[in-house]
Protein backbone atom coordinates (compact mmCIF):
# COMPACT_ATOMS: atom_id res chain seq x y z
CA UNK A 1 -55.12 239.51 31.57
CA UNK A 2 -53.93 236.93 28.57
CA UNK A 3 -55.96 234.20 27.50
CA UNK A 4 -54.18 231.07 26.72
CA UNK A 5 -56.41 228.27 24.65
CA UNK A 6 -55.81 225.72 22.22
CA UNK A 7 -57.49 226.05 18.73
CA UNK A 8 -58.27 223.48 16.48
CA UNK A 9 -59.06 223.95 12.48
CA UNK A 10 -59.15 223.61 9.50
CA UNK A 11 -56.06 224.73 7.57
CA UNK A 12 -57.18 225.61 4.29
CA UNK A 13 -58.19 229.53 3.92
CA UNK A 14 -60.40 228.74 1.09
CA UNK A 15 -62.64 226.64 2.87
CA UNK A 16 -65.41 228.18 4.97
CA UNK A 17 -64.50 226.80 8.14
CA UNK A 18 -60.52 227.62 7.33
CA UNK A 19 -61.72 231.45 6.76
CA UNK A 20 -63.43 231.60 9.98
CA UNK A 21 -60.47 230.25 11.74
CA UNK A 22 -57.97 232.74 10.22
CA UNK A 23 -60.55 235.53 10.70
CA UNK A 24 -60.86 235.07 14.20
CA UNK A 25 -57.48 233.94 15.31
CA UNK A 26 -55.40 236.81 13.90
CA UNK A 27 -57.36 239.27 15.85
CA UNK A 28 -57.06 237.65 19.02
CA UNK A 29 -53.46 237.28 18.26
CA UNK A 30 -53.29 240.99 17.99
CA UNK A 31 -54.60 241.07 20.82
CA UNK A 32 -52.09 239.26 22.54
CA UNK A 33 -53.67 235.93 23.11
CA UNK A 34 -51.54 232.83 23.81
CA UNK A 35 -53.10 230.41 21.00
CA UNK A 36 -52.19 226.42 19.84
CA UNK A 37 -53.43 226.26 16.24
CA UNK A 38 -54.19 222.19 16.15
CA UNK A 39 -54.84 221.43 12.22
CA UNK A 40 -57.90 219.38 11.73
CA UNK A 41 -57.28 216.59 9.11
CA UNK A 42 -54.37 218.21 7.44
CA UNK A 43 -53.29 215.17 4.74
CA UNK A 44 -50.99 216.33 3.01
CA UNK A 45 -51.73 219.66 2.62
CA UNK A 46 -49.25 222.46 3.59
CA UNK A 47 -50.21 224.60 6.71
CA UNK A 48 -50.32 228.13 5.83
CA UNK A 49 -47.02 230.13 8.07
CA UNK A 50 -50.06 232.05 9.58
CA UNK A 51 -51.37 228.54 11.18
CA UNK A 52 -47.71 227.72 12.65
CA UNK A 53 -47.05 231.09 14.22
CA UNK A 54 -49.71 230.14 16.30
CA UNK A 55 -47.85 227.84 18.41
CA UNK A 56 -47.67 228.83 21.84
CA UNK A 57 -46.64 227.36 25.48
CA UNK A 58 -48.84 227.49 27.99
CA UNK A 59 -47.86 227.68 31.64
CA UNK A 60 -48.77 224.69 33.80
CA UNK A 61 -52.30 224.57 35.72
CA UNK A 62 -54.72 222.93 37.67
CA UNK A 63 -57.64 223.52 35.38
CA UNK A 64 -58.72 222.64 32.26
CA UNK A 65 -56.95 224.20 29.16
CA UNK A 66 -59.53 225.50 26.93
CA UNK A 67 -60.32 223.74 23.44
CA UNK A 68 -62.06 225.79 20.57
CA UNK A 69 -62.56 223.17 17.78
CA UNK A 70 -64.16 224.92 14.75
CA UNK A 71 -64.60 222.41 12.42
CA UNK A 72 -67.77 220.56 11.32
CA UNK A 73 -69.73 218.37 13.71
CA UNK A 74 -67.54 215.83 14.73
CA UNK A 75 -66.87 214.20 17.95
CA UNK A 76 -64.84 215.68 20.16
CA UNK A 77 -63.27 213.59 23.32
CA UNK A 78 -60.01 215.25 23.72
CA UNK A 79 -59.10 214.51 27.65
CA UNK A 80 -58.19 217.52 30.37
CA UNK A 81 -59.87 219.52 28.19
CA UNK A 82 -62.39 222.20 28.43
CA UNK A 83 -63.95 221.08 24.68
CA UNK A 84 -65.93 223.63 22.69
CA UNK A 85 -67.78 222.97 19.21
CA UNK A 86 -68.02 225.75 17.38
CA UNK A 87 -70.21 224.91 14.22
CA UNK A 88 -73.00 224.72 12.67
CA UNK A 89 -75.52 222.56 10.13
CA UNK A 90 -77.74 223.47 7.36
CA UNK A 91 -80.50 221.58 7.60
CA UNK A 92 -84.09 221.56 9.07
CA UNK A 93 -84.12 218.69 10.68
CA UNK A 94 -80.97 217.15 12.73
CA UNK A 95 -79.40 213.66 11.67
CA UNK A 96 -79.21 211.45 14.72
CA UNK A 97 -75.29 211.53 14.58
CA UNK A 98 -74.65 215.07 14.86
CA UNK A 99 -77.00 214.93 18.05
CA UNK A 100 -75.01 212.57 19.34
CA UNK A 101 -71.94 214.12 18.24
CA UNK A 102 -72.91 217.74 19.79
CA UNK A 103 -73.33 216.14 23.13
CA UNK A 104 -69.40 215.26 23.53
CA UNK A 105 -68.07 218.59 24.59
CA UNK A 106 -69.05 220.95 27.32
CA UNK A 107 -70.54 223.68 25.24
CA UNK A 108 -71.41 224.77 21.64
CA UNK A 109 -70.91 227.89 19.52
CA UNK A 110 -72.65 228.56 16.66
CA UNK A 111 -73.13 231.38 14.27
CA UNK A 112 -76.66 231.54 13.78
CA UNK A 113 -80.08 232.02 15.23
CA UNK A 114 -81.59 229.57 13.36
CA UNK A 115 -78.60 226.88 14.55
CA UNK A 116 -79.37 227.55 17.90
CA UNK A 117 -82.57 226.92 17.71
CA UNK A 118 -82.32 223.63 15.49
CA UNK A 119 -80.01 222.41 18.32
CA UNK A 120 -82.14 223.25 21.48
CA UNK A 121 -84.92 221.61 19.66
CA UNK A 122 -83.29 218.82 19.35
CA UNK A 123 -82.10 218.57 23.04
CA UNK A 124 -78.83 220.31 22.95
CA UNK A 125 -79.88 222.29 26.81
CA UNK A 126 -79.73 226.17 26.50
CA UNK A 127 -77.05 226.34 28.97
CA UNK A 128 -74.46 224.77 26.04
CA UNK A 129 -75.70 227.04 23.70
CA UNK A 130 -74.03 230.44 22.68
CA UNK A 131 -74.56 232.29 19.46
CA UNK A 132 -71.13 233.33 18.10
CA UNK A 133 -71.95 234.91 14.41
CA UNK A 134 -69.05 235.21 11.98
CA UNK A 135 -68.34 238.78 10.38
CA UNK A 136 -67.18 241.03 7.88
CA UNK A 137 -63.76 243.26 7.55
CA UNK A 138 -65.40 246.05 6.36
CA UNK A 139 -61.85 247.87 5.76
CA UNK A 140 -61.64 245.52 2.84
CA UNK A 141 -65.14 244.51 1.74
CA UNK A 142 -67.00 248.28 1.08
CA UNK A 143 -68.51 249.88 -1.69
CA UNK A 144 -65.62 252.29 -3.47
CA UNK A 145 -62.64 250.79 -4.81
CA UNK A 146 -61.54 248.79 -8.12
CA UNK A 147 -64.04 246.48 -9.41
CA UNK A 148 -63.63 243.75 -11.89
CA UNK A 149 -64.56 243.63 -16.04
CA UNK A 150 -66.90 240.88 -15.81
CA UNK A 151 -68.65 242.08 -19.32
CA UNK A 152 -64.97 242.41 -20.74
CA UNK A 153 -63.84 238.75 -19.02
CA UNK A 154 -67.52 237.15 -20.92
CA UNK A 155 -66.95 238.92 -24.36
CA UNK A 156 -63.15 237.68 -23.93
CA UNK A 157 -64.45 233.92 -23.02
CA UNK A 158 -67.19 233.55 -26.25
CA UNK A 159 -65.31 236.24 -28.36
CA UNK A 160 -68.43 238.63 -28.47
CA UNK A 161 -69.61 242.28 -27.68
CA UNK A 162 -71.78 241.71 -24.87
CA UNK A 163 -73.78 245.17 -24.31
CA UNK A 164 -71.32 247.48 -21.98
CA UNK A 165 -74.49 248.71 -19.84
CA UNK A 166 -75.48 244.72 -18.44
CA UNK A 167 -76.94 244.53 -15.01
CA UNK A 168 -74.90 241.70 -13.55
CA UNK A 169 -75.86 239.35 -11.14
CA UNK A 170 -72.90 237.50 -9.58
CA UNK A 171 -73.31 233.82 -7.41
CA UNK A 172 -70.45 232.33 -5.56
CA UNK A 173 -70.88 228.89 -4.33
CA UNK A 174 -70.27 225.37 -4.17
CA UNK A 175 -71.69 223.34 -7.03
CA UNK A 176 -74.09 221.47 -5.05
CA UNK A 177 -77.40 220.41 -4.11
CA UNK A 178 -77.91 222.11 -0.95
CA UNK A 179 -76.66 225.84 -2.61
CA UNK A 180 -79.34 225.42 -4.53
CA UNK A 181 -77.21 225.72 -8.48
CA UNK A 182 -80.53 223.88 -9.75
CA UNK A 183 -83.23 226.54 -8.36
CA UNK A 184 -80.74 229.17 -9.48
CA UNK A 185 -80.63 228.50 -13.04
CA UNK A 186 -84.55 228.38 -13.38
CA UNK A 187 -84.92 231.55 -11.89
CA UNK A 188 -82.45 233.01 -14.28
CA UNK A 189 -83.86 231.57 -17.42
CA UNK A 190 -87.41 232.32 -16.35
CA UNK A 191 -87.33 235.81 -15.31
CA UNK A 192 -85.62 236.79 -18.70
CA UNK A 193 -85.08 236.83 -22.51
CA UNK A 194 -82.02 237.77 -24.98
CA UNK A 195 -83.90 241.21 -25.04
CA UNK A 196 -82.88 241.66 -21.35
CA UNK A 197 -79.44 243.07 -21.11
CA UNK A 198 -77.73 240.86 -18.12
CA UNK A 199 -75.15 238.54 -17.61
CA UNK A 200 -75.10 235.89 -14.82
CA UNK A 201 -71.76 235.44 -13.26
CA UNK A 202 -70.88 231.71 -11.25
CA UNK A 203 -68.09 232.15 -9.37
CA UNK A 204 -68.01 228.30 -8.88
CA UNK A 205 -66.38 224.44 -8.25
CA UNK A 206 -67.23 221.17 -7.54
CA UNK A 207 -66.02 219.51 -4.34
CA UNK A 208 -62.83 217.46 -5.33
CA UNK A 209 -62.77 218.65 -8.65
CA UNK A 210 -61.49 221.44 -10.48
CA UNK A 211 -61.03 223.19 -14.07
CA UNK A 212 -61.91 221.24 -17.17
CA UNK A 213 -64.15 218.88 -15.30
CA UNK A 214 -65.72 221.04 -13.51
CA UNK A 215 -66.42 222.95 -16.31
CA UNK A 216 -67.81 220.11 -18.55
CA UNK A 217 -70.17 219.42 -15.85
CA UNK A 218 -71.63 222.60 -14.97
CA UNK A 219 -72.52 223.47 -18.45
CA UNK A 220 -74.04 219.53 -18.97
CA UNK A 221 -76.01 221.03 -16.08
CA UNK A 222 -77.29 224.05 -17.68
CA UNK A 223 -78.00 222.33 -20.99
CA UNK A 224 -80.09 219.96 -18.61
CA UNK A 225 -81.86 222.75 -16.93
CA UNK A 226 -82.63 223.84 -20.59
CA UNK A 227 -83.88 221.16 -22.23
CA UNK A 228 -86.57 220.51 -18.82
CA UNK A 229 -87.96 223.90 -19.94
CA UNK A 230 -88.09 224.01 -23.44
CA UNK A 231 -85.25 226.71 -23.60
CA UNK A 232 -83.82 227.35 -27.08
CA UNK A 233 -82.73 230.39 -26.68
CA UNK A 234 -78.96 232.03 -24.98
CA UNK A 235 -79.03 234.05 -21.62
CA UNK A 236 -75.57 235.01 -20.92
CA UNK A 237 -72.97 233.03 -18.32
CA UNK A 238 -69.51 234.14 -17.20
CA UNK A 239 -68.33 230.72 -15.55
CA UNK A 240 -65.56 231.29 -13.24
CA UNK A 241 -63.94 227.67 -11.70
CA UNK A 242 -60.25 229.03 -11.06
CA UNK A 243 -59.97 229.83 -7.64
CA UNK A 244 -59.83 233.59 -7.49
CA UNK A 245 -57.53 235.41 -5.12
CA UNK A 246 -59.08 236.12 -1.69
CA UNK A 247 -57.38 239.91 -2.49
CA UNK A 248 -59.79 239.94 -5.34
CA UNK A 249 -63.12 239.01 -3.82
CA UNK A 250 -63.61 242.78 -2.63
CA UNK A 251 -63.25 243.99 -6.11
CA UNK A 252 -65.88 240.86 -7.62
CA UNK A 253 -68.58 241.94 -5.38
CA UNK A 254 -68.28 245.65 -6.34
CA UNK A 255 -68.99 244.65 -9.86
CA UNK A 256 -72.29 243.16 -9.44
CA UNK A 257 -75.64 244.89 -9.47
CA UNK A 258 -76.79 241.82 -7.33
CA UNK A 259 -75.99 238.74 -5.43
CA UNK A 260 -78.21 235.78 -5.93
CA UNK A 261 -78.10 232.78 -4.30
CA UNK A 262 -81.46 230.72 -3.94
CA UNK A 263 -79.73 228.26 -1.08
CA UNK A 264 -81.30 225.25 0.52
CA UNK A 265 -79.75 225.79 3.67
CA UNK A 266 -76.70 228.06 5.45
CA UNK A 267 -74.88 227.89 8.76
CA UNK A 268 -74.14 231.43 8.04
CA UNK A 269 -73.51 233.02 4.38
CA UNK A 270 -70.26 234.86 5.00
CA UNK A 271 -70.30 235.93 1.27
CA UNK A 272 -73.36 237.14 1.19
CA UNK A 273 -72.72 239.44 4.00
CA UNK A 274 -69.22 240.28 2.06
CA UNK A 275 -71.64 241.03 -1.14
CA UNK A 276 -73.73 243.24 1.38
CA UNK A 277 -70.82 244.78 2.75
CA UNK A 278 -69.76 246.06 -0.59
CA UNK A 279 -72.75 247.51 -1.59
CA UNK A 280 -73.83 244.19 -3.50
CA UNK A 281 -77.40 243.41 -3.04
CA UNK A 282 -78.93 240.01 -2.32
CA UNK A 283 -80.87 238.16 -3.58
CA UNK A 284 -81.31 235.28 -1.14
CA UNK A 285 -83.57 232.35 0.53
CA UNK A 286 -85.41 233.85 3.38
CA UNK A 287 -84.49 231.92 7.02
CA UNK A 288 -81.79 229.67 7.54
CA UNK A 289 -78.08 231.16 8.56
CA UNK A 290 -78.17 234.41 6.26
CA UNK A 291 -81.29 235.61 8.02
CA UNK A 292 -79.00 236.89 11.14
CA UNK A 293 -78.11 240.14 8.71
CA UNK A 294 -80.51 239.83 5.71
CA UNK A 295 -83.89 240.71 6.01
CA UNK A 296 -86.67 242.86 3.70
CA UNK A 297 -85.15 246.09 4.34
CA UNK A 298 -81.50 245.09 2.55
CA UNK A 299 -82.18 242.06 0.64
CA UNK A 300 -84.33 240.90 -1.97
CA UNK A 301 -86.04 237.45 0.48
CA UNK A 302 -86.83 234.40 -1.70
CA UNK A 303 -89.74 232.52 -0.08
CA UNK A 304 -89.63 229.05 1.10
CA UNK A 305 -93.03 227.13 0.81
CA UNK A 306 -92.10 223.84 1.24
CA UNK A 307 -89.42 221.80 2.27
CA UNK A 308 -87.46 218.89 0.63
CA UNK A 309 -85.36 215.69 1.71
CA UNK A 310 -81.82 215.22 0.76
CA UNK A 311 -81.73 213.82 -2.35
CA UNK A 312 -78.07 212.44 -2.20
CA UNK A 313 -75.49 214.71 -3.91
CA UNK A 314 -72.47 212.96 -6.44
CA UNK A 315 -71.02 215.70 -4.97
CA UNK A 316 -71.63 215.10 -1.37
CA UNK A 317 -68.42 214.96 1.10
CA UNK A 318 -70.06 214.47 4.29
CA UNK A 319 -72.76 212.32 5.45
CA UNK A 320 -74.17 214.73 7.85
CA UNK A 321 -77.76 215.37 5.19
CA UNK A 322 -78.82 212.12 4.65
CA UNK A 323 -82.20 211.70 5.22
CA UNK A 324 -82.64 215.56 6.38
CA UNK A 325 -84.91 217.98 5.31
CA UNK A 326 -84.14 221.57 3.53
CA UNK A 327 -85.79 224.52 2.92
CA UNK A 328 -87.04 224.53 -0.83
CA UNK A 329 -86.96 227.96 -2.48
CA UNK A 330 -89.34 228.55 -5.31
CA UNK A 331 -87.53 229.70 -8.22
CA UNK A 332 -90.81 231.21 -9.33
CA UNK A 333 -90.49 233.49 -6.93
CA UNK A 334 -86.53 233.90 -7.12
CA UNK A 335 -87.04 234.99 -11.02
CA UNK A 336 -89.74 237.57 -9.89
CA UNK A 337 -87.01 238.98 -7.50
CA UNK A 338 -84.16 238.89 -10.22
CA UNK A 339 -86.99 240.85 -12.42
CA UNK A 340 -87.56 243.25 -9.45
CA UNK A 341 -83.87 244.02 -8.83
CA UNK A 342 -83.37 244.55 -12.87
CA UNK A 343 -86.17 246.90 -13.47
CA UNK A 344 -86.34 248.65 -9.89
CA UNK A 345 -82.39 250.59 -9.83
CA UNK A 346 -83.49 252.59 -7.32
CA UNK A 347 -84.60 250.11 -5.18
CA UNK A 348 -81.66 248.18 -5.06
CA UNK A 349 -79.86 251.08 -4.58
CA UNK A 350 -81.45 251.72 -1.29
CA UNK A 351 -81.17 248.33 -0.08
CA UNK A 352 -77.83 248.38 -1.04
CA UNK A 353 -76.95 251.79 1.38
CA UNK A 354 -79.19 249.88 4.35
CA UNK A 355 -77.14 246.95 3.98
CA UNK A 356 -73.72 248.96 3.63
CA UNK A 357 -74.68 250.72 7.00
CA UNK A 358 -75.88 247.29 8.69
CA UNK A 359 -72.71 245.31 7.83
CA UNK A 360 -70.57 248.25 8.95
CA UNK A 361 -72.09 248.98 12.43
CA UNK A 362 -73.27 245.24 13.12
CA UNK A 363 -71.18 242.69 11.60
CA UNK A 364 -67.91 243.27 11.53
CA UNK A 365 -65.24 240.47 12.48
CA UNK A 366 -64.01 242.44 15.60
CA UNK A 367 -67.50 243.05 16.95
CA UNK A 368 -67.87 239.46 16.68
CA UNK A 369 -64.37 238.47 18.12
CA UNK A 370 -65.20 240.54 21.15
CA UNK A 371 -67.89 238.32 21.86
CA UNK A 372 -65.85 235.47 21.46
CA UNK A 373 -63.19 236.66 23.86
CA UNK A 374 -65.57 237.70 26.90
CA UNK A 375 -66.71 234.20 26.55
CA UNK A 376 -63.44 232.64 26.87
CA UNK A 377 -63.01 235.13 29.66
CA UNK A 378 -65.69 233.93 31.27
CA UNK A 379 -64.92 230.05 30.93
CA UNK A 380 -60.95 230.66 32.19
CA UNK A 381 -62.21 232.72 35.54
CA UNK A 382 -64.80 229.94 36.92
């Protein structure tokens, strides 16, 4: 038996959400699926040939056609529709109009424990609820392969002879508040010195903006960060704002000794299970969306004593955090960790062969697209 559903997202590969859909939608393509790819606030950007293939008819019926819309938490009110949100939110708390906006559609998928329980507690009944966790394709993201000159990419950006031996600890995120950029560069210049041979790599860019402004305004950031702590000295940072080649990713996450990312908040983390997945430690906020595959045994957990309200963000696209709460990680305790992972190699390199084996026999994109299709299974046959 065929499926036939419509599926509406985002078009853009590079975005989170876009990933996700492209992820999921070419395996149940392959597996013969009969799929409507709706775009989600296309503009003018071009929809990848991928996105248009998936443009089939569907024979007439009686019931509802099924409606996946994986996209952020927006209403949905799309008629003769069975209406699924698949999604997810960062926060601790829930803002009033994603409540209201999860209680449009029939049911809700979401990719995290944490998620599900942030929605049930706020009154979003069980029986809407389904845990559907993203995943990994561990035929490209795995530990042996080509790797990246990061040292040879810094010495070639400040025209110097950074030691060949660094331990490098790579970040890839958004420029924002909620990822925590702030927390991150504490931790970095508190846990070490120019006698310490690393080199922090931010594989970066800031909502809306790209290249020379984004890099003008990251390193006004860091000189900020600086001058709160008294810092005089250089630590070391390969800045990386060109959008690099999703072909590529594999090969940046092999050539870290560690992925750090002291986050606020996740729906998920899909690249730190990609850093996992290739052998790349993390380094990473305990709870929220990443705690689904990291936990003590293959990660390095940064604790969370407090929480904090959004503070606005000049970076902010959606108005989905104001007036939330996040986790707060203490970058205290993030530049012990960094410290840890530098002077404990064979540590890391036993979390990194736990967290190899969990990504490969837990969280891998078809494990999670079989999940997804017994569910649509089950929604087409009642």
């Amino acid at each position: 038996m065929k499926l036939s559903f419509e599926w509406v997202g985002v078009p853009d590969p590079s975005t989170g959400y876009g990933k996700h859909s492209v992820e999921i939608l070419k395996r149940l393509k392959a597996r013969g699926h009969h799929i409507r790819f709706i775009p989600f606030s296309p503009g003018k950007r071009k929809i990848p040939e991928f996105f248009q293939s998936l443009s089939a008819r569907f024979p007439k019926t009686t019931k509802r056609i099924i409606r996946v819309n994986c996209i952020p938490p927006f209403p949905v009110y799309a008629k003769h529709r069975y209406n699924i949100l698949y999604t997810m939110m960062e926060t601790v708390t829930l803002h009033p109009g994603v409540r209201s906006r999860l209680r449009t559609v029939d049911e809700i998928w979401t990719p995290s424990k944490s998620n599900y329980r942030l929605f049930s507690k706020n009154g979003i009944p069980t029986s809407k609820l389904f845990i559907m966790p993203e995943g990994v394709d561990t035929t490209r993201f795995h530990p042996t392969g080509d790797s990246l000159d990061l040292l040879g990419m810094y010495n070639s950006q400040i025209n110097s002879n950074h030691q060949s031996n660094s331990f490098i600890i790579l970040s890839v995120l958004t420029w924002s508040w909620r990822k925590g950029w702030d927390s991150l560069l504490l931790a970095y210049y508190r846990a070490f010195t120019p006698s310490d041979n690393v080199l922090l790599v931010l594989l970066t860019y800031i909502p809306g903006a790209r290249g020379y402004y984004t890099n003008i305004q990251i390193l006004k950031d860091i000189l900020t960060i600086k001058a709160e702590e008294c810092i005089s000295y250089h630590l070391p940072i390969l800045l990386l704002t060109d959008p690099l080649p999703e072909e590529q990713m594999p090969a940046l996450y092999r050539s870290a000794n560690a992925f750090f990312l002291p986050t606020r908040g996740e729906g998920f983390c899909l690249p730190a299970l990609e850093a996992m997945a290739s052998g790349t430690v993390p380094i990473i906020t305990k709870g929220s969306g990443q705690s689904m595959f990291c936990n003590p045994k293959n990660s390095f957990l940064i604790h969370t004593p407090t929480v904090s309200r959004y503070p606005g963000d000049p970076y902010q696209i959606l108005q989905f955090f104001d007036h939330q709460f996040f986790q707060e990680p203490d970058p205290d305790h993030a530049a012990h960790l960094l410290q840890k992972a530098y002077n404990s190699p064979a540590v890391v390199g036993k979390k990194s062969a736990i967290g190899i084996r969990d990504a490969q026999t837990h969280w891998t994109w078809d494990s999670a697209v079989d999940k997804i299709e017994s569910r649509l299974f089950e929604i087409s046959q009642s």
